[in-house]
N, C-alpha and C. Protein backbone atom coordinates (compact mmCIF):
# COMPACT_ATOMS: atom_id res chain seq x y z
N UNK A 1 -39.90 14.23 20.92
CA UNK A 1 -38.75 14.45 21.78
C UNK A 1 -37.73 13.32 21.63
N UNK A 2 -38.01 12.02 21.70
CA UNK A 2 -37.38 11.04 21.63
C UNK A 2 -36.72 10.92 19.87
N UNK A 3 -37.30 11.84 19.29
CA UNK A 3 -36.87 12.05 17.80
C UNK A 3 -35.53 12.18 18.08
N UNK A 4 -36.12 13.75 18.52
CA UNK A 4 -34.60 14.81 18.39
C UNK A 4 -33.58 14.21 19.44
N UNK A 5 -33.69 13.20 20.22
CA UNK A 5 -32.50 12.46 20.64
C UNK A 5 -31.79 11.22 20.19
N UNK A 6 -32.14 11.30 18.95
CA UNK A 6 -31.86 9.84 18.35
C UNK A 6 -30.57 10.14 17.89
N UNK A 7 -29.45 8.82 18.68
CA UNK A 7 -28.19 9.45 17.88
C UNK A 7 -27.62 8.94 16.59
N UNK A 8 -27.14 9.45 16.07
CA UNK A 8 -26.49 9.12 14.78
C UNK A 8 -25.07 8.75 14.95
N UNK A 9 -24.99 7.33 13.97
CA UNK A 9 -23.53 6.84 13.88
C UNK A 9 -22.91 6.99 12.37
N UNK A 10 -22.01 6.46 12.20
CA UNK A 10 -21.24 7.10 10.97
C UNK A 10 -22.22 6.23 9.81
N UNK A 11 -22.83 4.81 10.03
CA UNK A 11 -23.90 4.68 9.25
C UNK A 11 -24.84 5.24 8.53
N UNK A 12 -25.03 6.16 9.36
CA UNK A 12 -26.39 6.81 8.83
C UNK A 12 -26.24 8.21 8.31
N UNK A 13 -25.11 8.67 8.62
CA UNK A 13 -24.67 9.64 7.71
C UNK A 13 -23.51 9.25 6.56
N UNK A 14 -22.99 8.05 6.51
CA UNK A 14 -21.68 8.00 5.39
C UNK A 14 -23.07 8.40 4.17
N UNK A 15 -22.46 8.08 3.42
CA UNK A 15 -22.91 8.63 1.60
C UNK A 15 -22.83 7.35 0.89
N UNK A 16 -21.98 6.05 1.91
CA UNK A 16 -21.35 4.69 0.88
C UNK A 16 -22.78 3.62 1.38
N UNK A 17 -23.34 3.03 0.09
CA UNK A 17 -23.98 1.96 0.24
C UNK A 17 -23.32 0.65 0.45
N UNK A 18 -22.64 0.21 -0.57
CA UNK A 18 -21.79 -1.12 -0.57
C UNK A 18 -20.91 -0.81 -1.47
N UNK A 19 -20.19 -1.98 -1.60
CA UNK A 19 -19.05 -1.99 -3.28
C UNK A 19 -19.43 -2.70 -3.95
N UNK A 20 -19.83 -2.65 -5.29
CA UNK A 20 -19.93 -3.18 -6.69
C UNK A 20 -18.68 -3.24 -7.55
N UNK A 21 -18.02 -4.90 -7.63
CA UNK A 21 -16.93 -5.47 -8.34
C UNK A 21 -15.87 -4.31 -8.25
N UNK A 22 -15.08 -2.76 -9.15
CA UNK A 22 -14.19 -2.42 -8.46
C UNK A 22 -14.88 -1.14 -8.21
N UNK A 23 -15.88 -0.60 -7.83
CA UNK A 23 -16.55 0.69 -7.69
C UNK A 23 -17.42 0.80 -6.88
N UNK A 24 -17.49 1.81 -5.85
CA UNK A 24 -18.09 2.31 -4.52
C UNK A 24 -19.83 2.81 -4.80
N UNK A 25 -20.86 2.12 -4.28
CA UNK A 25 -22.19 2.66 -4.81
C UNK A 25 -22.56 3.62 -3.73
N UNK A 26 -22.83 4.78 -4.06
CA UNK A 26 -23.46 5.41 -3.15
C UNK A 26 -24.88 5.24 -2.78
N UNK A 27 -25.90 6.05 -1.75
CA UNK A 27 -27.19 5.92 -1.33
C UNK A 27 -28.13 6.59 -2.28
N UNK A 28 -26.90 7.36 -3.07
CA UNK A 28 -27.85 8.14 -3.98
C UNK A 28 -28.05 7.45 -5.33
N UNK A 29 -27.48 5.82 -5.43
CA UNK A 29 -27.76 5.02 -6.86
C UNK A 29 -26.67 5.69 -7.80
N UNK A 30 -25.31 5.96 -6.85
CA UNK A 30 -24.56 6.47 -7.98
C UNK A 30 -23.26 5.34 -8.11
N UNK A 31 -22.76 4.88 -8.76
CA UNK A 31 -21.49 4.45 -8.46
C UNK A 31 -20.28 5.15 -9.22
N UNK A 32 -19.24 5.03 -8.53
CA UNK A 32 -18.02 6.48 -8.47
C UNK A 32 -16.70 5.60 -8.14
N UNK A 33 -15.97 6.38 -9.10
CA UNK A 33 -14.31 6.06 -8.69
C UNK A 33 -13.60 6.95 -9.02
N UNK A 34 -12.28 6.91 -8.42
CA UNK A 34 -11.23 8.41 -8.38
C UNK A 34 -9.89 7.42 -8.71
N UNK A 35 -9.28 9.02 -9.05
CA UNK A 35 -7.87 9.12 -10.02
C UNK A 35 -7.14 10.05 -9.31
N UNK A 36 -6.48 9.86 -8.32
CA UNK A 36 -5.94 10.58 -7.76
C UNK A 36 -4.68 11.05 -9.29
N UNK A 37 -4.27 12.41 -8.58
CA UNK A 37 -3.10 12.77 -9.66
C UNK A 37 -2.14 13.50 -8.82
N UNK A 38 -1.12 13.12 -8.86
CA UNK A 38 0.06 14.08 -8.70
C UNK A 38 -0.12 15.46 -8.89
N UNK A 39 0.17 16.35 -8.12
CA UNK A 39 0.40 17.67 -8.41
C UNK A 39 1.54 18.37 -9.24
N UNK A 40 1.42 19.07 -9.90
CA UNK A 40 2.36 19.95 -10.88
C UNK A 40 3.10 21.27 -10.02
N UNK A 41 4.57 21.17 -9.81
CA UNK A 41 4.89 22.63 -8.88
C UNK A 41 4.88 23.50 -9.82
N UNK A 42 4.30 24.23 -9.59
CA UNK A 42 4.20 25.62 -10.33
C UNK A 42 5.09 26.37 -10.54
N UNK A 43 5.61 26.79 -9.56
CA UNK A 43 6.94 27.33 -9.24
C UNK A 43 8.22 27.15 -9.82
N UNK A 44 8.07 25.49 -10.15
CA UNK A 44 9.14 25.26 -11.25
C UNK A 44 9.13 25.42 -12.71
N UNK A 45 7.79 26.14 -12.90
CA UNK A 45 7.27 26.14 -14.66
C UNK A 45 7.45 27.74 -15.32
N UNK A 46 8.53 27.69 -16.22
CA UNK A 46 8.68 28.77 -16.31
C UNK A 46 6.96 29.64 -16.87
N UNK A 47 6.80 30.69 -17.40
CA UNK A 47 5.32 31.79 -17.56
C UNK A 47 4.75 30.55 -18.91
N UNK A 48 5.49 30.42 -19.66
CA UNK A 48 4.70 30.02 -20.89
C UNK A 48 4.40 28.51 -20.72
N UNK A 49 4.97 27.87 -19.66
CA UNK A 49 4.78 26.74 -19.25
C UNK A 49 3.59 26.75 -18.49
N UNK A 50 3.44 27.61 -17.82
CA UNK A 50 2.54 27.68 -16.84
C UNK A 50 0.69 27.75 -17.91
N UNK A 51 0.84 28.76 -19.07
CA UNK A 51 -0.41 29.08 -19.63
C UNK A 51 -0.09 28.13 -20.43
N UNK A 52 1.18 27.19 -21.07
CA UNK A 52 0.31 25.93 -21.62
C UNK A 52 -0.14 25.41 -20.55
N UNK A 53 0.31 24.88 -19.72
CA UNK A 53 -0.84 23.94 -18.59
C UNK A 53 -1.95 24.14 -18.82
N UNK A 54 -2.26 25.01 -18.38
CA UNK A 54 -3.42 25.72 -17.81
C UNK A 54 -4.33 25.72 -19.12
N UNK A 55 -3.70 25.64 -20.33
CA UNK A 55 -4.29 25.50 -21.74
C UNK A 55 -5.10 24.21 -22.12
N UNK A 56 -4.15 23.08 -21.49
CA UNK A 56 -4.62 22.14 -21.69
C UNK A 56 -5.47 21.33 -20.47
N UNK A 57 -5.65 22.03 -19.47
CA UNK A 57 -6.27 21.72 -18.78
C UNK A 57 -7.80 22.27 -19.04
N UNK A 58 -7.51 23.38 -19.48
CA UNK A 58 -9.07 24.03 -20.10
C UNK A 58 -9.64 23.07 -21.27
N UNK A 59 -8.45 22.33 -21.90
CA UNK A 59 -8.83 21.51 -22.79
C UNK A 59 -9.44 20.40 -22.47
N UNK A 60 -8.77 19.67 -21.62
CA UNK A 60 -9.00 18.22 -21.08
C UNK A 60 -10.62 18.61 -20.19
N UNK A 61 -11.16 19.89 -19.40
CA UNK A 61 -12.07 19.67 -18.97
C UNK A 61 -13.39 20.02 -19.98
N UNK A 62 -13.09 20.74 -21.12
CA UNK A 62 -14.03 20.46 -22.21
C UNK A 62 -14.03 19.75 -22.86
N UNK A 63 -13.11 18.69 -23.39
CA UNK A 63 -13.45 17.18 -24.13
C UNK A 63 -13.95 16.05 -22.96
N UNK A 64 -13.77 16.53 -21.82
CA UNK A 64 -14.28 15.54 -20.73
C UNK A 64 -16.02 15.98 -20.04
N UNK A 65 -16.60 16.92 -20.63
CA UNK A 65 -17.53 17.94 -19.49
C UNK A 65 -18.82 16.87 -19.98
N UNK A 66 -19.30 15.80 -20.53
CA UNK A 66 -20.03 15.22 -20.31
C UNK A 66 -19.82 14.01 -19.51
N UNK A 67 -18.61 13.80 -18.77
CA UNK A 67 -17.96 12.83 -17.79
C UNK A 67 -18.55 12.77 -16.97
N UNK A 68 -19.82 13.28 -16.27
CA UNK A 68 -19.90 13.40 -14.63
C UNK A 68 -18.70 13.89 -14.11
N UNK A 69 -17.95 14.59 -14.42
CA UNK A 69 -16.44 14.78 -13.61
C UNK A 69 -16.33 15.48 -12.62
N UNK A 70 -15.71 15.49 -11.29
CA UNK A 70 -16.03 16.46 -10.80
C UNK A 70 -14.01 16.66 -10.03
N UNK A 71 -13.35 17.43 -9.71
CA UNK A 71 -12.06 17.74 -9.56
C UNK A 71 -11.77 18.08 -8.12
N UNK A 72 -11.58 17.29 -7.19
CA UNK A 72 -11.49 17.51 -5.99
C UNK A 72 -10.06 17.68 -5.38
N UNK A 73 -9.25 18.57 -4.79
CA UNK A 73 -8.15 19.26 -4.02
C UNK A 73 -8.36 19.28 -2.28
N UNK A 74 -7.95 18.17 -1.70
CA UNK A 74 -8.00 18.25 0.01
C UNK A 74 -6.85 18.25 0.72
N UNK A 75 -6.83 17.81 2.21
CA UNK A 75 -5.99 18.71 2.79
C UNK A 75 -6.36 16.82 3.66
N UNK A 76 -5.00 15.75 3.35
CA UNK A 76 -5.19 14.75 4.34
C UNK A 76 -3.88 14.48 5.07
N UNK A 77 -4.67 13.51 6.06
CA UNK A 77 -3.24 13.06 6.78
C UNK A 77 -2.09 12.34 6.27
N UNK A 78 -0.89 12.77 6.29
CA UNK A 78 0.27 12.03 5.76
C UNK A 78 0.21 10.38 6.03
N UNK A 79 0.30 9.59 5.23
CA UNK A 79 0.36 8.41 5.82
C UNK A 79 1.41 7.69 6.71
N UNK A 80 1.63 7.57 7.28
CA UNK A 80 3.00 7.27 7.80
C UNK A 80 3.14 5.64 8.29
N UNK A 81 2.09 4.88 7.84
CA UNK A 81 1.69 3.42 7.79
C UNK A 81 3.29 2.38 7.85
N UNK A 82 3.67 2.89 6.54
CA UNK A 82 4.82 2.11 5.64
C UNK A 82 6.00 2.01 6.38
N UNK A 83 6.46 3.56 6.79
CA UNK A 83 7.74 3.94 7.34
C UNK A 83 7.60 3.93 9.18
N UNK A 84 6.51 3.97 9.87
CA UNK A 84 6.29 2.79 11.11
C UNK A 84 6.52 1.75 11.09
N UNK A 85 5.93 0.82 9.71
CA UNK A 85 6.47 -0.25 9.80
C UNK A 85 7.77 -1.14 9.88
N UNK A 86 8.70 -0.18 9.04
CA UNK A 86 9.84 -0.41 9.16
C UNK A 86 10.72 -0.40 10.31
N UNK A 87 10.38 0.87 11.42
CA UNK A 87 10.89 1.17 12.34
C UNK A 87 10.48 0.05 13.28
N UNK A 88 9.51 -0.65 13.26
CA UNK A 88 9.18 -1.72 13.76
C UNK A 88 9.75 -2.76 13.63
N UNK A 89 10.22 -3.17 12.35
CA UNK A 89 10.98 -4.21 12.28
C UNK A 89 12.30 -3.87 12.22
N UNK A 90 12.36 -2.65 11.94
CA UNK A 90 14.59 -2.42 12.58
C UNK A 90 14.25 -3.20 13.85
N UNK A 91 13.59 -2.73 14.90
CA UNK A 91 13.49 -2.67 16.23
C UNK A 91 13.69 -4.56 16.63
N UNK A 92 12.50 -5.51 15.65
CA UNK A 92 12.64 -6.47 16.01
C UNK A 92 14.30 -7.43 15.77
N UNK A 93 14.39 -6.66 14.70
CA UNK A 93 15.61 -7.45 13.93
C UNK A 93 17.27 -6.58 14.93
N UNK A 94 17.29 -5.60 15.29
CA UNK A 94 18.05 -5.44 16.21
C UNK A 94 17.55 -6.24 17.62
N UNK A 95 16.89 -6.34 18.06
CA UNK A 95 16.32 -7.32 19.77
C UNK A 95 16.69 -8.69 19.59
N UNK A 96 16.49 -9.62 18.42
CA UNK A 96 16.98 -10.41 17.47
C UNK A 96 18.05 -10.63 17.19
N UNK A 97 18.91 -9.72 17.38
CA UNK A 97 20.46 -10.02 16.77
C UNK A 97 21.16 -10.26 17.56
N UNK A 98 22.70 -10.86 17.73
CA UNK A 98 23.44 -11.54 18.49
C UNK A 98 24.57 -10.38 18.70
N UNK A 99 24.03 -9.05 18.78
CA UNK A 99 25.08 -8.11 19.10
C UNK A 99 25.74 -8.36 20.60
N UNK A 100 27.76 -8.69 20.38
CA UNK A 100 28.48 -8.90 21.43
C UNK A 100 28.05 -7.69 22.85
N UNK A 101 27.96 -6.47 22.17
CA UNK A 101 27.72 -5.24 23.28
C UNK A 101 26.37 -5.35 23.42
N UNK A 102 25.74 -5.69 24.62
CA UNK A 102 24.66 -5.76 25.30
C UNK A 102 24.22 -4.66 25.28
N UNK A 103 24.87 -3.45 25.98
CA UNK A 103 24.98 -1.97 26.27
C UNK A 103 24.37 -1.49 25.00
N UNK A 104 25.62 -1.59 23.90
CA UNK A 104 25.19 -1.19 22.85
C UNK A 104 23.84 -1.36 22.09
N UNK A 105 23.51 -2.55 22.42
CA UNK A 105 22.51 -3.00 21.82
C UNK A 105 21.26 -2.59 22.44
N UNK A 106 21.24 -2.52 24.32
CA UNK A 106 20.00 -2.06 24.29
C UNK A 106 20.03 -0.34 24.47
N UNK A 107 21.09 0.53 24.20
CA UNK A 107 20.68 1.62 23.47
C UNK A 107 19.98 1.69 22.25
N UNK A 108 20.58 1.20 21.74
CA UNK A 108 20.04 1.04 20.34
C UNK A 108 18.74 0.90 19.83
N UNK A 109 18.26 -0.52 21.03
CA UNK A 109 16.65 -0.43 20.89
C UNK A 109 15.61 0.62 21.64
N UNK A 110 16.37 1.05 22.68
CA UNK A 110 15.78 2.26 23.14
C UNK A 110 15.61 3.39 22.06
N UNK A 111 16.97 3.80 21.42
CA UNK A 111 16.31 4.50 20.21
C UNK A 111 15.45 4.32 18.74
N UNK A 112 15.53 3.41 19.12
CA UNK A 112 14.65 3.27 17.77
C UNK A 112 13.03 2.93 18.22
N UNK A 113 13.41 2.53 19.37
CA UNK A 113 11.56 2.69 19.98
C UNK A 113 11.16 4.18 20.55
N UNK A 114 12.04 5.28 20.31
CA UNK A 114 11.29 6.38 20.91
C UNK A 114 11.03 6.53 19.33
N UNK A 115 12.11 6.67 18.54
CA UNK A 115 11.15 6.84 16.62
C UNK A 115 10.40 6.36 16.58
N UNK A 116 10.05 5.38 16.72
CA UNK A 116 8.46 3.85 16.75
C UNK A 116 6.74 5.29 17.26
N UNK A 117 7.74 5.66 18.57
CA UNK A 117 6.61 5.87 19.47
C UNK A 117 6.37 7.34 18.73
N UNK A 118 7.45 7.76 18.83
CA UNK A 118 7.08 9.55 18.08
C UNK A 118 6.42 9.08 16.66
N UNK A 119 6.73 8.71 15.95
CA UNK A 119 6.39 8.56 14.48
C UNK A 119 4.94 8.32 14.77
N UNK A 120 4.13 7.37 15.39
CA UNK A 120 3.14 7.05 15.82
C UNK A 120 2.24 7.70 16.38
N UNK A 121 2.72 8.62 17.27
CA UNK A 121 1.95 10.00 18.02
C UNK A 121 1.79 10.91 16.51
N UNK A 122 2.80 11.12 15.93
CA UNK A 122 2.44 11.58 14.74
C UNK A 122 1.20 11.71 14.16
N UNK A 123 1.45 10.10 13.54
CA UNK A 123 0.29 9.93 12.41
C UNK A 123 -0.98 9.71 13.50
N UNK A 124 -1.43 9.54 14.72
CA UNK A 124 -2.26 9.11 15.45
C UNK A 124 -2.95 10.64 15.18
N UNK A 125 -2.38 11.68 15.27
CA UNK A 125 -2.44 12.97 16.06
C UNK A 125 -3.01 13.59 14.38
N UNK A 126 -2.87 13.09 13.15
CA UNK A 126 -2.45 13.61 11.96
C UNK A 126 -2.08 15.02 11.84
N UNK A 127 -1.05 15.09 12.80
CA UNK A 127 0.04 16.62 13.06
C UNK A 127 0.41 16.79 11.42
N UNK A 128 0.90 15.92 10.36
CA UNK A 128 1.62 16.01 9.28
C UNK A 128 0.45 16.03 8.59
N UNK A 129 0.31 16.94 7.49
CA UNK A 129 -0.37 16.62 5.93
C UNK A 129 -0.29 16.56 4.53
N UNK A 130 -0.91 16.39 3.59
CA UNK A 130 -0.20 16.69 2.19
C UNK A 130 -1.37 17.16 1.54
N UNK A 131 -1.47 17.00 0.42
CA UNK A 131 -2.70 17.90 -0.69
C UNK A 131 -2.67 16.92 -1.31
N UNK A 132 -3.85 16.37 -1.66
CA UNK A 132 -4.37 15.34 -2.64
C UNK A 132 -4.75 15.95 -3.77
N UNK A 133 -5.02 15.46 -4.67
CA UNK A 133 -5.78 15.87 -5.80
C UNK A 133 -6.52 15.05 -6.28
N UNK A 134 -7.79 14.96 -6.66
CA UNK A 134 -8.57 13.70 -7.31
C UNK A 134 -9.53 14.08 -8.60
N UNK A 135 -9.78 13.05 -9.23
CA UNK A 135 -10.65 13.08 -10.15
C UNK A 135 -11.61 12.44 -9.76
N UNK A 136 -13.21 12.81 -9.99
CA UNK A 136 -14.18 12.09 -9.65
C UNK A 136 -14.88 11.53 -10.99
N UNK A 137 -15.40 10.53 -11.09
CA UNK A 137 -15.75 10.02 -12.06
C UNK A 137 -17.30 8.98 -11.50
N UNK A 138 -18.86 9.54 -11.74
CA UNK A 138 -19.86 9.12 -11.19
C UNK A 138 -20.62 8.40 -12.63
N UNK A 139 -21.47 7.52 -12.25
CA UNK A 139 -22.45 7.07 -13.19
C UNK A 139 -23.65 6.49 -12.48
N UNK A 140 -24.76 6.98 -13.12
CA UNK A 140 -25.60 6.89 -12.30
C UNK A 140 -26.74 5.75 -12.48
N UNK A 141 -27.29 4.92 -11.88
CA UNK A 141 -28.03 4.20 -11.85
C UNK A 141 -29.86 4.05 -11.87
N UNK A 142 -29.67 3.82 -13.12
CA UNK A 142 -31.35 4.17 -13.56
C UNK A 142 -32.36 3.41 -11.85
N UNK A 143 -32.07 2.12 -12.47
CA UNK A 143 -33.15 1.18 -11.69
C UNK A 143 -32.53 0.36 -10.19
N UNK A 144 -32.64 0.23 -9.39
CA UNK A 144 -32.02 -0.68 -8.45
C UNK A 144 -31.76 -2.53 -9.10
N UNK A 145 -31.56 -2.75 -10.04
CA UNK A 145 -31.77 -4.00 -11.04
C UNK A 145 -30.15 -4.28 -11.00
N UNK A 146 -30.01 -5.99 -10.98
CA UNK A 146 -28.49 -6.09 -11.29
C UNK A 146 -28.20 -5.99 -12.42
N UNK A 147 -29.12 -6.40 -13.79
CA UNK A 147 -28.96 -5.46 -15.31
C UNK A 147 -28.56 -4.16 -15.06
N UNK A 148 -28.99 -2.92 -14.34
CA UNK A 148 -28.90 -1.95 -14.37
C UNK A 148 -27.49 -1.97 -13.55
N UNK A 149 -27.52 -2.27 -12.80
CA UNK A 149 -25.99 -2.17 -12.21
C UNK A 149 -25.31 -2.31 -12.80
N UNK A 150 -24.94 -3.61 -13.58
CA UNK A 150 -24.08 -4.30 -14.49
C UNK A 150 -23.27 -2.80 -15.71
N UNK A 151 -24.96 -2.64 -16.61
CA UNK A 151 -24.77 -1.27 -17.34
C UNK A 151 -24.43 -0.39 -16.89
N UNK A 152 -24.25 0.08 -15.89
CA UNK A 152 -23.32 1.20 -15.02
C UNK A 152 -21.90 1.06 -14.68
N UNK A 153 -21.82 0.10 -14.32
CA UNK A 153 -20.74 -0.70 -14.18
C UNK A 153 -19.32 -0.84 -15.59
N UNK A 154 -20.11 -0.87 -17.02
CA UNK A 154 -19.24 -0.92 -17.62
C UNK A 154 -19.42 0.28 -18.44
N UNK A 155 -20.41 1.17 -18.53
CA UNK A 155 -20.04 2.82 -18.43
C UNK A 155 -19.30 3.08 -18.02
N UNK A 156 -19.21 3.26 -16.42
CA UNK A 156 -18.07 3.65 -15.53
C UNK A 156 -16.68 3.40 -15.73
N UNK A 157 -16.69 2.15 -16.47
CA UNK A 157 -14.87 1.95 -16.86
C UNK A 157 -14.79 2.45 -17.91
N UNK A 158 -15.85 2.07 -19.12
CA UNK A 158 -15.47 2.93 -20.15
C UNK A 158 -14.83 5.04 -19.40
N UNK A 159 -15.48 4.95 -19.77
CA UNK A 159 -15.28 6.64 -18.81
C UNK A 159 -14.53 6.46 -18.11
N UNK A 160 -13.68 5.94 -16.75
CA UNK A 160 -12.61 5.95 -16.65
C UNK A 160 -11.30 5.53 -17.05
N UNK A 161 -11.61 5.00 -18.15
CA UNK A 161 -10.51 4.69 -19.57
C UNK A 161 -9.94 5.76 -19.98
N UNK A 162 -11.48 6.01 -20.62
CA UNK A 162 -11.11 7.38 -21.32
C UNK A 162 -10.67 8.96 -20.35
N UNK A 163 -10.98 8.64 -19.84
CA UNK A 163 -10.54 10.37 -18.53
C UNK A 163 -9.21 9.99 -18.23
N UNK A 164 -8.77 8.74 -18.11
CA UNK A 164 -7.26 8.50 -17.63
C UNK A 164 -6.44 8.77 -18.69
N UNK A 165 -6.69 7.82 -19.76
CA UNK A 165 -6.09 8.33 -20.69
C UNK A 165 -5.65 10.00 -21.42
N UNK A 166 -6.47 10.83 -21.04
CA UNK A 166 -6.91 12.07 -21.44
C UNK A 166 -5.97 12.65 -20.30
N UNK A 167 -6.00 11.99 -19.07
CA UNK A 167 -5.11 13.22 -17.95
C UNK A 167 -3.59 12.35 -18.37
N UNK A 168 -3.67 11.81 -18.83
CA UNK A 168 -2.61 11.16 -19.45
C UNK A 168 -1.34 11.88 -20.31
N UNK A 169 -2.39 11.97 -21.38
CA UNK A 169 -2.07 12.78 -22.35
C UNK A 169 -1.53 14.42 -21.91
N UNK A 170 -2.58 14.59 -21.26
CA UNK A 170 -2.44 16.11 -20.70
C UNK A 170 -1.00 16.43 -19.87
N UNK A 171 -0.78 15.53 -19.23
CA UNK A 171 0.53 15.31 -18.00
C UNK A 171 1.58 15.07 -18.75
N UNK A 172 1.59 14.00 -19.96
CA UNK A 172 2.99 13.27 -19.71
C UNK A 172 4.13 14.58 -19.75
N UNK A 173 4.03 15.51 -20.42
CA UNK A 173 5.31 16.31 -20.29
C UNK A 173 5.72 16.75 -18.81
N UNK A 174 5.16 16.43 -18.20
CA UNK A 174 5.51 16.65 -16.52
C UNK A 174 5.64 15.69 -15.19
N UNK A 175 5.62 14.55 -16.15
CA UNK A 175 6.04 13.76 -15.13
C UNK A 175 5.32 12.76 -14.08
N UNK A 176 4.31 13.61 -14.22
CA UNK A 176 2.86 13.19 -13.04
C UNK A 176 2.62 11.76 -13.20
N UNK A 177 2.41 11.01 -12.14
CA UNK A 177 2.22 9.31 -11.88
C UNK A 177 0.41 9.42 -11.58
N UNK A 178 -0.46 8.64 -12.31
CA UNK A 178 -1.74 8.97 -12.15
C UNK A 178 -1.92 7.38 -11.20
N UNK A 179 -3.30 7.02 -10.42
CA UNK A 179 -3.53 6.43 -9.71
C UNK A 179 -4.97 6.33 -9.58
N UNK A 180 -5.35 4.71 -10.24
CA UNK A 180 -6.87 4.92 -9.40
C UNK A 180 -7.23 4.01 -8.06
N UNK A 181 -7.80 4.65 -7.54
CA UNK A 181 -8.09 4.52 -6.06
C UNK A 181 -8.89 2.69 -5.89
N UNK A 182 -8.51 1.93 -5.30
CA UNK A 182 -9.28 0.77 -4.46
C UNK A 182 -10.10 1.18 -3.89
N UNK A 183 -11.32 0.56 -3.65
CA UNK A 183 -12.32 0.56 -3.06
C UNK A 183 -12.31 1.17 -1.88
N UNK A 184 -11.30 0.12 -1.16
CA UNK A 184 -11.22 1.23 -0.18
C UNK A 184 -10.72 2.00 0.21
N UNK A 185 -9.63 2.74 -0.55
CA UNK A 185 -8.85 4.20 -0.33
C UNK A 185 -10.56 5.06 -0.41
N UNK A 186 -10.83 4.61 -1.75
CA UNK A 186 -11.95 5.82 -2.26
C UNK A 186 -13.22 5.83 -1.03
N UNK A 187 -13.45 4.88 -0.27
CA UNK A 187 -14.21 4.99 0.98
C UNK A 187 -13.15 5.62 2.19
N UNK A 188 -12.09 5.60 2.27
CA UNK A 188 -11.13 6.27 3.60
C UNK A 188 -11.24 7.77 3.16
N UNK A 189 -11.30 8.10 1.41
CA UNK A 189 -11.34 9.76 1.19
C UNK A 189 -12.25 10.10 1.29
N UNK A 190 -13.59 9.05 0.76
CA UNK A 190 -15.05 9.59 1.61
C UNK A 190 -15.40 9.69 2.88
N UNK A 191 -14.88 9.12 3.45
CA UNK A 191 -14.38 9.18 5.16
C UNK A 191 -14.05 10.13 5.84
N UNK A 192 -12.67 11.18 4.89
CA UNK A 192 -12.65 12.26 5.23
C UNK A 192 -13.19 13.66 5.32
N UNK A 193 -13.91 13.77 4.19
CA UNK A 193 -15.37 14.70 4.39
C UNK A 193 -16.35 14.27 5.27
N UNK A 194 -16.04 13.78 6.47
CA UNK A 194 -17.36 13.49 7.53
C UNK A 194 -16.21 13.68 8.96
N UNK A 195 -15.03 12.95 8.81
CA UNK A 195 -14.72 12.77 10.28
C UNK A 195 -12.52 12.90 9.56
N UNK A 196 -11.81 13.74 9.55
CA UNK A 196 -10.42 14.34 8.86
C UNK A 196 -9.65 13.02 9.81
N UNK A 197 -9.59 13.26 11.18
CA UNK A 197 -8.94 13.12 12.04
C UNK A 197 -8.94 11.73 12.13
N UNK A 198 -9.92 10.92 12.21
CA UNK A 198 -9.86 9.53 12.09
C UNK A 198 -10.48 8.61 11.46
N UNK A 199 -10.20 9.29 10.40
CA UNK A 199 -10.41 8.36 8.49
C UNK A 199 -8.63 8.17 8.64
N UNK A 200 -8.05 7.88 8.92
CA UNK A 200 -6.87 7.39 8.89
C UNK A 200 -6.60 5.56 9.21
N UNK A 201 -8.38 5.27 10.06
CA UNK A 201 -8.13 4.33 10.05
C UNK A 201 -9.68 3.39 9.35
N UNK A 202 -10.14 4.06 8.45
CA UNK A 202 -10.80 3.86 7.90
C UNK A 202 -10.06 2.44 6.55
């Protein structure tokens, strides 16, 4: 009885063991890193544009299919970190300033602290979202050994050399900006397959 009341914290269900130098180890002896990618609008590609894509994407995932690869598409909260911040410091740097109209001035900060506060309910609320796209890239760990780590370790970059390079290749006619993830972005997106709403402050 006292089993089935045992509660669980995000410990004991995350999937993340620790971080190893720039890569996330999981519980399962795996260590993993992502490539986020820009999305391609479709909409803007005329038909034959569209089945090359799609050509070389069939390509890129058969010269890659002994990668561990795996291609993940989610649904996260907009960040709105950056552009709070700013509104924060308009706010200080107007309170700050030696504006002659008093009046004027504390309108001014009144409006820009209801943007502060809305922008904030925003991202608190993650009302806004966007579509990610990622590449997964795993290698797996024979032995619990720091030899064995080590050798995983420079697998794993090899292989994400080569997969970057390859979505590389595949993209440049479109523009796409590729990105691999820090430690801890790639733990805030593992974050979001357990808890959407507040991996924002992960």
């Amino acid at each position: 009885m006292a089993q089935e009341n045992k509660k669980l914290y995000l410990q004991d269900i995350s999937p993340i063991e620790g971080i190893y130098s720039d890569f996330v180890l999981l519980k399962n002896s795996e260590l993993i890193v992502m490539i986020k990618v820009e999305g391609v609008n479709m909409d803007l590609l005329a038909e034959y544009e569209q089945n090359s894509l799609f050509e070389d994407y069939g390509a890129f995932l058969m010269s890659n299919n002994n990668e561990s690869l795996q291609t993940v598409s989610m649904t996260v909260p907009l960040d709105l970190k950056r552009y709070n911040l700013y509104w924060k410091k308009r706010y200080l740097s107007i309170k700050n300033s030696k504006m002659e109209n008093s009046e004027s001035k504390k309108h001014l900060q009144q409006l820009i602290a209801a943007n502060c506060m809305h922008y904030q309910d925003i991202e608190l609320n993650s009302e806004l979202t966007t579509q990610q796209h990622l590449v997964v890239l795993s290698q797996k760990i024979q032995k619990r050994t720091l030899v064995e780590l080590s050798n995983a370790e420079k697998e794993l970059r090899e292989k994400m050399s080569k997969v970057k390079n390859s979505l590389e290749s595949m993209l440049e006619s479109h523009d796409v900006s590729l990105e691999i993830l820090s430690t801890k972005e790639t733990i805030s997106t593992l974050h979001r397959f357990i808890d959407f709403k507040y991996s924002i402050y992960a």
